[in-house]
Protein backbone atom coordinates (compact mmCIF):
# COMPACT_ATOMS: atom_id res chain seq x y z
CA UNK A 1 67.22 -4.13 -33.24
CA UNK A 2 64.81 -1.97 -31.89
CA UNK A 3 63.96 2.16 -33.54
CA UNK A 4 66.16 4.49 -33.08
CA UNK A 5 63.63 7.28 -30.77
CA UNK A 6 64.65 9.53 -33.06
CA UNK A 7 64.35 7.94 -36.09
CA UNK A 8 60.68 7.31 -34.75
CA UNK A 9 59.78 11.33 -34.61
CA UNK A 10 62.08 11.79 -37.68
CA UNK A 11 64.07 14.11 -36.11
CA UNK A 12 67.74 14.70 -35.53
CA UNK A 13 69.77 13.29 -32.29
CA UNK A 14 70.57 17.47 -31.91
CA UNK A 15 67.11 18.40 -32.54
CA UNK A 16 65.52 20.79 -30.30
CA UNK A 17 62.73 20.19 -28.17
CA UNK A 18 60.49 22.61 -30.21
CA UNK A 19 61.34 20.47 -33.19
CA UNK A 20 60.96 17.15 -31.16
CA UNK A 21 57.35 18.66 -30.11
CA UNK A 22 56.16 19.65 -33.78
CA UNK A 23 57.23 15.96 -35.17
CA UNK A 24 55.26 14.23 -32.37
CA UNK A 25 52.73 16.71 -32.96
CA UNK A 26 52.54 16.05 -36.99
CA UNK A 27 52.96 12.49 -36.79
CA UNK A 28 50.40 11.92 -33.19
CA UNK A 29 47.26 13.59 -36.03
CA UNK A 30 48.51 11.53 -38.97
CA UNK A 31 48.64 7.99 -37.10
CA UNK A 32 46.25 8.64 -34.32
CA UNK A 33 43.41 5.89 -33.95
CA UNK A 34 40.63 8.35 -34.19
CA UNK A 35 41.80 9.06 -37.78
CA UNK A 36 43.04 5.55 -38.73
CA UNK A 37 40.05 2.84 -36.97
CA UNK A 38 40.79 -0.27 -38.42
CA UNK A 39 44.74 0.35 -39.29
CA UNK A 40 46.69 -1.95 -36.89
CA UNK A 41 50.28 -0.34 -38.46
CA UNK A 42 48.61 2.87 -37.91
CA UNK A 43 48.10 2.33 -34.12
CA UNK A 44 51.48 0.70 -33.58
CA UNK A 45 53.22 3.80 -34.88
CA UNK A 46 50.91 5.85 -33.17
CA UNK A 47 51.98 3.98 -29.88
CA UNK A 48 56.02 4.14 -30.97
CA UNK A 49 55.62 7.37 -31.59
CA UNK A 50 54.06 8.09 -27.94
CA UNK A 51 56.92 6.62 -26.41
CA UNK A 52 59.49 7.85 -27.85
CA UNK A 53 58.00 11.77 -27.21
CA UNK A 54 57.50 10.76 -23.66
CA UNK A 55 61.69 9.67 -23.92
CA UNK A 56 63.24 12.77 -26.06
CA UNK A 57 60.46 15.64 -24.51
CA UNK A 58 62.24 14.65 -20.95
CA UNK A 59 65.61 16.09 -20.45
CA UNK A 60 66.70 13.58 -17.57
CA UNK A 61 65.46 11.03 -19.79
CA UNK A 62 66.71 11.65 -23.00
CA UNK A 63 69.96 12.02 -21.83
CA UNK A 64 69.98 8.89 -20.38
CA UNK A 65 68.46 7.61 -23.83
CA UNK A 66 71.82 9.12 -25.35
CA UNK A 67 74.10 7.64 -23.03
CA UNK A 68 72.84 3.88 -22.74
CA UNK A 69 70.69 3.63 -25.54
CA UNK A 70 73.10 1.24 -27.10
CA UNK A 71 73.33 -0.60 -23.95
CA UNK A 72 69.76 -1.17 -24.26
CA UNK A 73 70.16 -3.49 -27.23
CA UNK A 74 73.12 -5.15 -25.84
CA UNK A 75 71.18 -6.18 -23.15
CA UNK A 76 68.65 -7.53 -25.07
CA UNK A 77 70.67 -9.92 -26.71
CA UNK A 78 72.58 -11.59 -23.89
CA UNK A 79 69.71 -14.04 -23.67
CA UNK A 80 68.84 -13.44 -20.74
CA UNK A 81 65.92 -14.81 -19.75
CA UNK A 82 63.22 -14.10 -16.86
CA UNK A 83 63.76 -16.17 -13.78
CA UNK A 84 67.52 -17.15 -14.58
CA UNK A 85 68.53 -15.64 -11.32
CA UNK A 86 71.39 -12.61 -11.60
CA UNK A 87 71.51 -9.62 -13.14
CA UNK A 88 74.56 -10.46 -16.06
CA UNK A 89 74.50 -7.68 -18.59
CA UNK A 90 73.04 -4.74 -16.15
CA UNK A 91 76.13 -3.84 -14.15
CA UNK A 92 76.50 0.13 -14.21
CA UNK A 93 73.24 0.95 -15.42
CA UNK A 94 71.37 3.00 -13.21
CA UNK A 95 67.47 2.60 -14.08
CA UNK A 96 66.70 5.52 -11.43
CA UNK A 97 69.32 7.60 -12.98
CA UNK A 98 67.24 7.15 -16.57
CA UNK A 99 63.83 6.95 -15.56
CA UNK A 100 63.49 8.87 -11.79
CA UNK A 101 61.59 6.87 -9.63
CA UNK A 102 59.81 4.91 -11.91
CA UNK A 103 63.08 3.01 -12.65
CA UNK A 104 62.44 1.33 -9.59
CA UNK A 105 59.10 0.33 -10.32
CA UNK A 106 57.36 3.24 -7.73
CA UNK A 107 54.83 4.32 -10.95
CA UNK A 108 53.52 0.86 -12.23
CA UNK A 109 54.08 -0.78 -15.26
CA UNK A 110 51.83 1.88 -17.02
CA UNK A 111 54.53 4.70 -16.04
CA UNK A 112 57.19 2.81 -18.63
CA UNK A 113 54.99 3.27 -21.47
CA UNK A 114 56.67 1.16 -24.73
CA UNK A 115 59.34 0.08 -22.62
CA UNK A 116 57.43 -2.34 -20.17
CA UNK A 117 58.16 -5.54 -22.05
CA UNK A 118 61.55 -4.75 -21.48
CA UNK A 119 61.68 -3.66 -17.58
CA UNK A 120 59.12 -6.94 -17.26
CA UNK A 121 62.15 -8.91 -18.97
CA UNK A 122 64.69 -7.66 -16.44
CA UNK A 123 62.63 -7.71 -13.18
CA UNK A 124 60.95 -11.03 -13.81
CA UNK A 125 62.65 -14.12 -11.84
CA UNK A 126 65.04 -13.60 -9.62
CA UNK A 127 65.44 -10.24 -10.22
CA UNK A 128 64.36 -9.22 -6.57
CA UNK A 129 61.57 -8.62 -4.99
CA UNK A 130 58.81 -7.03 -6.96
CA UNK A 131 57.44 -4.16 -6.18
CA UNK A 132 54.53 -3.74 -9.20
CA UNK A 133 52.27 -6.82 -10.61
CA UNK A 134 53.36 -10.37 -10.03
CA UNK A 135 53.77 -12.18 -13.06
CA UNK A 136 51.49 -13.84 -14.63
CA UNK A 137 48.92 -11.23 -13.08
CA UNK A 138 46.72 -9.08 -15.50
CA UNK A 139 48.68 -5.84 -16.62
CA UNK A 140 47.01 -2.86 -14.78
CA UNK A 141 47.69 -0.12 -17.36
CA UNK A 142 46.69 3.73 -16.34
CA UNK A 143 43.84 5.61 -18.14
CA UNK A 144 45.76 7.62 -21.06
CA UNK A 145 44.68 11.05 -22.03
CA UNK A 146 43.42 11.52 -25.61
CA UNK A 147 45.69 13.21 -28.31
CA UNK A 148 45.49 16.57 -27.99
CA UNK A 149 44.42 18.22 -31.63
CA UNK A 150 45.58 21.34 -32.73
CA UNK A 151 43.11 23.17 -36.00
CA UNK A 152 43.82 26.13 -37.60
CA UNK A 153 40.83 28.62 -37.42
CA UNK A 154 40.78 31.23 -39.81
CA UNK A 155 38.35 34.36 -38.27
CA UNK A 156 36.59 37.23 -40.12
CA UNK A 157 38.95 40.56 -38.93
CA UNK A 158 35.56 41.99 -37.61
CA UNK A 159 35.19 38.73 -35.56
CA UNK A 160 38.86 39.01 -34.32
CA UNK A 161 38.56 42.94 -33.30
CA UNK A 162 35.58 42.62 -31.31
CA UNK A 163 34.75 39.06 -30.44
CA UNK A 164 31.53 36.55 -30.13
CA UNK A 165 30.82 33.37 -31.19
CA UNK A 166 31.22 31.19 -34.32
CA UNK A 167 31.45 28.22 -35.28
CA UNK A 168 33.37 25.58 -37.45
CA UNK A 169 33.42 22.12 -38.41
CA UNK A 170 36.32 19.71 -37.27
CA UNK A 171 37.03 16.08 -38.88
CA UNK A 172 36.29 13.67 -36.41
CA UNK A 173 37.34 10.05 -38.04
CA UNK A 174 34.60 10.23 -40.76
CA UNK A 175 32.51 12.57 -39.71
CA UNK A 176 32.62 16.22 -39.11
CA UNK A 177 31.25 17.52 -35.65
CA UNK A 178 29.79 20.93 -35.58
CA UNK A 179 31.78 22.97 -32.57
CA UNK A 180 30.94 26.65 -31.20
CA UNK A 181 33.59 28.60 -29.40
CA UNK A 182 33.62 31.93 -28.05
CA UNK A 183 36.43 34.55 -29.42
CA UNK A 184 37.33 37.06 -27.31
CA UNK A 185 38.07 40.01 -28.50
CA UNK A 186 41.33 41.26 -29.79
CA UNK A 187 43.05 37.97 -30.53
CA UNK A 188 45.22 37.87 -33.48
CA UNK A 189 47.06 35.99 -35.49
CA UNK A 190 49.01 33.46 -33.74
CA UNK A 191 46.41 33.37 -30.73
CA UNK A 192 45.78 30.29 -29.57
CA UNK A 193 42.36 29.18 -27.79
CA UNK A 194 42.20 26.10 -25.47
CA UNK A 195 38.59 23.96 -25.71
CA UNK A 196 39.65 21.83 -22.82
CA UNK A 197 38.48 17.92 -23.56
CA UNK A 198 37.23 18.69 -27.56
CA UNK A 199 40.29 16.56 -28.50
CA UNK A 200 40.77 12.94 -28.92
CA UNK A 201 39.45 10.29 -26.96
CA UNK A 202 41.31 8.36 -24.57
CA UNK A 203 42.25 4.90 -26.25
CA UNK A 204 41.47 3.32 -22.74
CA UNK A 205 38.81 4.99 -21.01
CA UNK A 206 40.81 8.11 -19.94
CA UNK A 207 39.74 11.83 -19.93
CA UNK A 208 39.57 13.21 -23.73
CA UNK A 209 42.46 15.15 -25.16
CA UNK A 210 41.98 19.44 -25.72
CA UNK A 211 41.79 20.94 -28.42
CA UNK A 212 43.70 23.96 -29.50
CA UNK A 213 42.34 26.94 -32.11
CA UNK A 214 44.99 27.97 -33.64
CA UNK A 215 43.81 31.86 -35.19
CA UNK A 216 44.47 32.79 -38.52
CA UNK A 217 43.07 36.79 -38.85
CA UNK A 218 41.55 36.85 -42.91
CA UNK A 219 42.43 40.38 -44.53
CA UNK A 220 39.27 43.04 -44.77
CA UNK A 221 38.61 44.29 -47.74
CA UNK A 222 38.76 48.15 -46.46
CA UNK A 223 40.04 47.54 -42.64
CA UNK A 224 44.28 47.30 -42.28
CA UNK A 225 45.08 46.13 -38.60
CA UNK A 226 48.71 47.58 -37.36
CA UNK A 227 48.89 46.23 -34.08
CA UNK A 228 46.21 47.53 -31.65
CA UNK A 229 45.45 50.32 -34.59
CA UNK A 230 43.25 50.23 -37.41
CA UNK A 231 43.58 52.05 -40.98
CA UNK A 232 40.89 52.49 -43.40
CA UNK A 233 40.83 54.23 -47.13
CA UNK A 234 37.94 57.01 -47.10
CA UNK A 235 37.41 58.27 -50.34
CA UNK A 236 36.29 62.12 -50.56
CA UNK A 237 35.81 64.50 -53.62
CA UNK A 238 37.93 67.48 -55.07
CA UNK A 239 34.54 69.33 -53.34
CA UNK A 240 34.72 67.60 -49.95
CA UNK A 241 38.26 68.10 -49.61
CA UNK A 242 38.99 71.59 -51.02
CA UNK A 243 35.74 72.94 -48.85
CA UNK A 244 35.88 70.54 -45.88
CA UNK A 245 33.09 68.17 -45.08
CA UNK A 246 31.83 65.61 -42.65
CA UNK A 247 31.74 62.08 -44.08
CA UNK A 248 30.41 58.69 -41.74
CA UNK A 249 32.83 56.16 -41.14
CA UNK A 250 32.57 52.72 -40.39
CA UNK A 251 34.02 51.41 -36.92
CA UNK A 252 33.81 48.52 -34.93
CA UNK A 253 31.66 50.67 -32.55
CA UNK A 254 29.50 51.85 -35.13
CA UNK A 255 29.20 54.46 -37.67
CA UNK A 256 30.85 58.20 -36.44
CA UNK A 257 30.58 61.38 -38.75
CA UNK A 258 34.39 62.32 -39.17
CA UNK A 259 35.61 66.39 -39.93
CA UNK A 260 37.62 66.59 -43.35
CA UNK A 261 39.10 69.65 -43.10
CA UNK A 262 39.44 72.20 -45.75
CA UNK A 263 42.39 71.92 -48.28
CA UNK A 264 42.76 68.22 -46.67
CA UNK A 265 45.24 66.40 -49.32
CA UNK A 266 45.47 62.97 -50.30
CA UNK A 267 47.01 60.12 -48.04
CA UNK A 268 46.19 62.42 -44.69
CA UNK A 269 45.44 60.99 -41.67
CA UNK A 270 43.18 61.72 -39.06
CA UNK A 271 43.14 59.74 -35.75
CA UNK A 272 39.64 58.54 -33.75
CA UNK A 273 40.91 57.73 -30.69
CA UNK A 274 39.78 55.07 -28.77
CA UNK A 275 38.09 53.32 -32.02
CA UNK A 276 41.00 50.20 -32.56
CA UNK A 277 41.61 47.22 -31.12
CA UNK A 278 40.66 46.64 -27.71
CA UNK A 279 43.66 45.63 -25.36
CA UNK A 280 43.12 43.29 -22.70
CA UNK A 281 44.16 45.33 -19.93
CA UNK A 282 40.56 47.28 -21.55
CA UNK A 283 42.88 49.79 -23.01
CA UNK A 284 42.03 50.57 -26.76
CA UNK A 285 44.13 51.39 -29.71
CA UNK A 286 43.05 54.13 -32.35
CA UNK A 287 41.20 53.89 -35.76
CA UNK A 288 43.47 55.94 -38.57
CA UNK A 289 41.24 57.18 -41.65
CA UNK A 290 43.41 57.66 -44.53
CA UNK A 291 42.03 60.12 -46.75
CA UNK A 292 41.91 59.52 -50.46
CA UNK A 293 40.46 62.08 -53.31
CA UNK A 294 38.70 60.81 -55.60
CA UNK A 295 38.28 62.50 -58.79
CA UNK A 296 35.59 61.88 -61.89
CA UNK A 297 37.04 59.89 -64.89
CA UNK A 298 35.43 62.25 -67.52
CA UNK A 299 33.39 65.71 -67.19
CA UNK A 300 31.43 67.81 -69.26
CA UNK A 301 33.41 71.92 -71.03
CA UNK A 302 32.04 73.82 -68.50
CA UNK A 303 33.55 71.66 -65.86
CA UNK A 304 36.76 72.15 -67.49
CA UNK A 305 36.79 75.25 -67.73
CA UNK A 306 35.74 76.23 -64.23
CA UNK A 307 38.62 73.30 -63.28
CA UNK A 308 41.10 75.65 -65.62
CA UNK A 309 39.70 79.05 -64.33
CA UNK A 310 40.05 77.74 -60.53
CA UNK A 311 43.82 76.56 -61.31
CA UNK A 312 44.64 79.51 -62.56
CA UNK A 313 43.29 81.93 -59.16
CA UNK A 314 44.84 79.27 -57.21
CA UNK A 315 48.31 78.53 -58.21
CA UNK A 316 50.59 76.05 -56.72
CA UNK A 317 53.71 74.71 -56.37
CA UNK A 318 53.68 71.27 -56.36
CA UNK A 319 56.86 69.24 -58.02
CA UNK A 320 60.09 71.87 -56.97
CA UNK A 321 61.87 69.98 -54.96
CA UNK A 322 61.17 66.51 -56.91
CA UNK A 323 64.64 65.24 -57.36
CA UNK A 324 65.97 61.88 -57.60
């Protein structure tokens, strides 16, 4: 009995296509020649496994799969044999209806993918005329594309806010091949970049596969991304933000002296506008500076007691209206 096409992807006969697409995806890298050169079961599965996506990622077709799937092995089993004459066992099923055209041979034996052995078994003989190779003439099969690979790419935030080039290393079989890419600025996490033929190569002299970057944005150890907007922690002292100051901050378009204002308190923000992310409609979002005073772990008597003679000109009420 031939495997069930969805116990080939592992999946569930209700499964969605999303789902379908991440178990051929999962099980294309794990069982793809490129990773596996000298495993024969690894290329067989990685050939089921083609076949059956190319069934269940079709609508028409995999509800045609649903519907005479069992059919399928019943047919196989009649004995029939190529060149018998007739058609026993085929009555009511309609090969246009579950493959389009192709059913009718208009793509070539390479358009039927895993299932040629089978459409050779029916329309050998005296099946009718044929309208793709004779038999016993050499099997034209269609260049395949290679796999298409999909590699996580985790970028510096710095990298990610305002682009330019780096590069990574990606498994290749045994080796690993140096690539370069360009990252334009702004992407995020869950941005996906496109290297169009990086991927595998074609197991029969077809164009290579693409390769997709999938972005993973590492946290900065100062910089908090909200969106398009930026946050950073600058710390002041009891000085700088009693009295006021101007203090340099960090940006991703360089270093700008920011205003603390006078009797500026802890956890206020001030906005530089313009200084985020970039947008790309070439708007900009803002940079947020989150002020935080710092004070000294230990000081010397006078200290103190200019610290007690300042709290007591300045008085303040700070905890009134604390309630739980």
């Amino acid at each position: 009995m031939a495997e069930d096409l969805y116990q080939t992807l592992g999946v569930s006969r209700t499964a969605t296509k999303d789902e379908i697409k991440k178990a051929h995806r999962k099980l294309a890298v794990k069982h793809h020649p490129d990773q596996n050169p000298d495993d024969k079961k690894a290329h067989e599965a990685f050939k089921r496994i083609q076949e059956a996506y190319d069934v269940l990622s079709d609508d028409e077709k995999r509800a045609a799969y649903d519907r005479y799937g069992a059919d399928f092995e019943k047919i196989r089993g009649t004995g029939y044999q190529p060149g018998s004459g007739g058609s026993a066992g085929f009555e009511g099923l309609d090969m246009e209806q579950i493959f389009g055209n192709r059913g009718r041979g208009g793509g070539g034996d390479a358009q039927f993918n895993g299932f040629s052995d089978f459409f050779e078994q029916m329309m050998g003989g005296g099946a009718g005329p044929q309208r793709g190779p004779q038999r016993g003439a050499p099997r034209q099969v269609a260049p395949q594309p290679g796999a298409t690979i999909r590699h996580e790419l985790d970028l510096p935030l710095e990298v990610a806010v305002r682009g330019g080039k780096t590069e990574f290393y990606l498994q290749t079989g045994e080796s690993n091949e140096k690539i370069a890419v360009t990252i334009p600025p702004g992407v995020e996490t869950g941005s996906k970049i496109r290297l169009r033929e990086r991927g595998g190569p074609s197991p029969n002299g077809g164009p290579t596969g693409d390769l997709i970057l999938l972005i993973k944005v590492m946290d900065h150890p100062h910089f908090r991304r909200k969106g398009r907007n930026l946050e950073v922690d600058v710390p002041v002292s009891v000085a700088e933000a009693v009295l006021g100051a101007k203090v340099d901050v960090p940006t991703p378009s360089g270093t700008v002296a920011v205003t603390i204002p006078a009797g500026t308190s802890s956890g206020r923000r001030l906005r530089l506008k313009g200084l985020g992310v970039k947008n790309r409609d070439d708007s900009v979002g803002d940079l947020f500076v989150v002020v935080q005073i710092e004070v000294p772990e230990s000081i010397d008597d006078e200290s103190k007691k200019l610290i007690e003679e300042f709290a007591e000109r300045n008085p303040m009420v700070l905890r009134e209206d604390l309630s739980f």
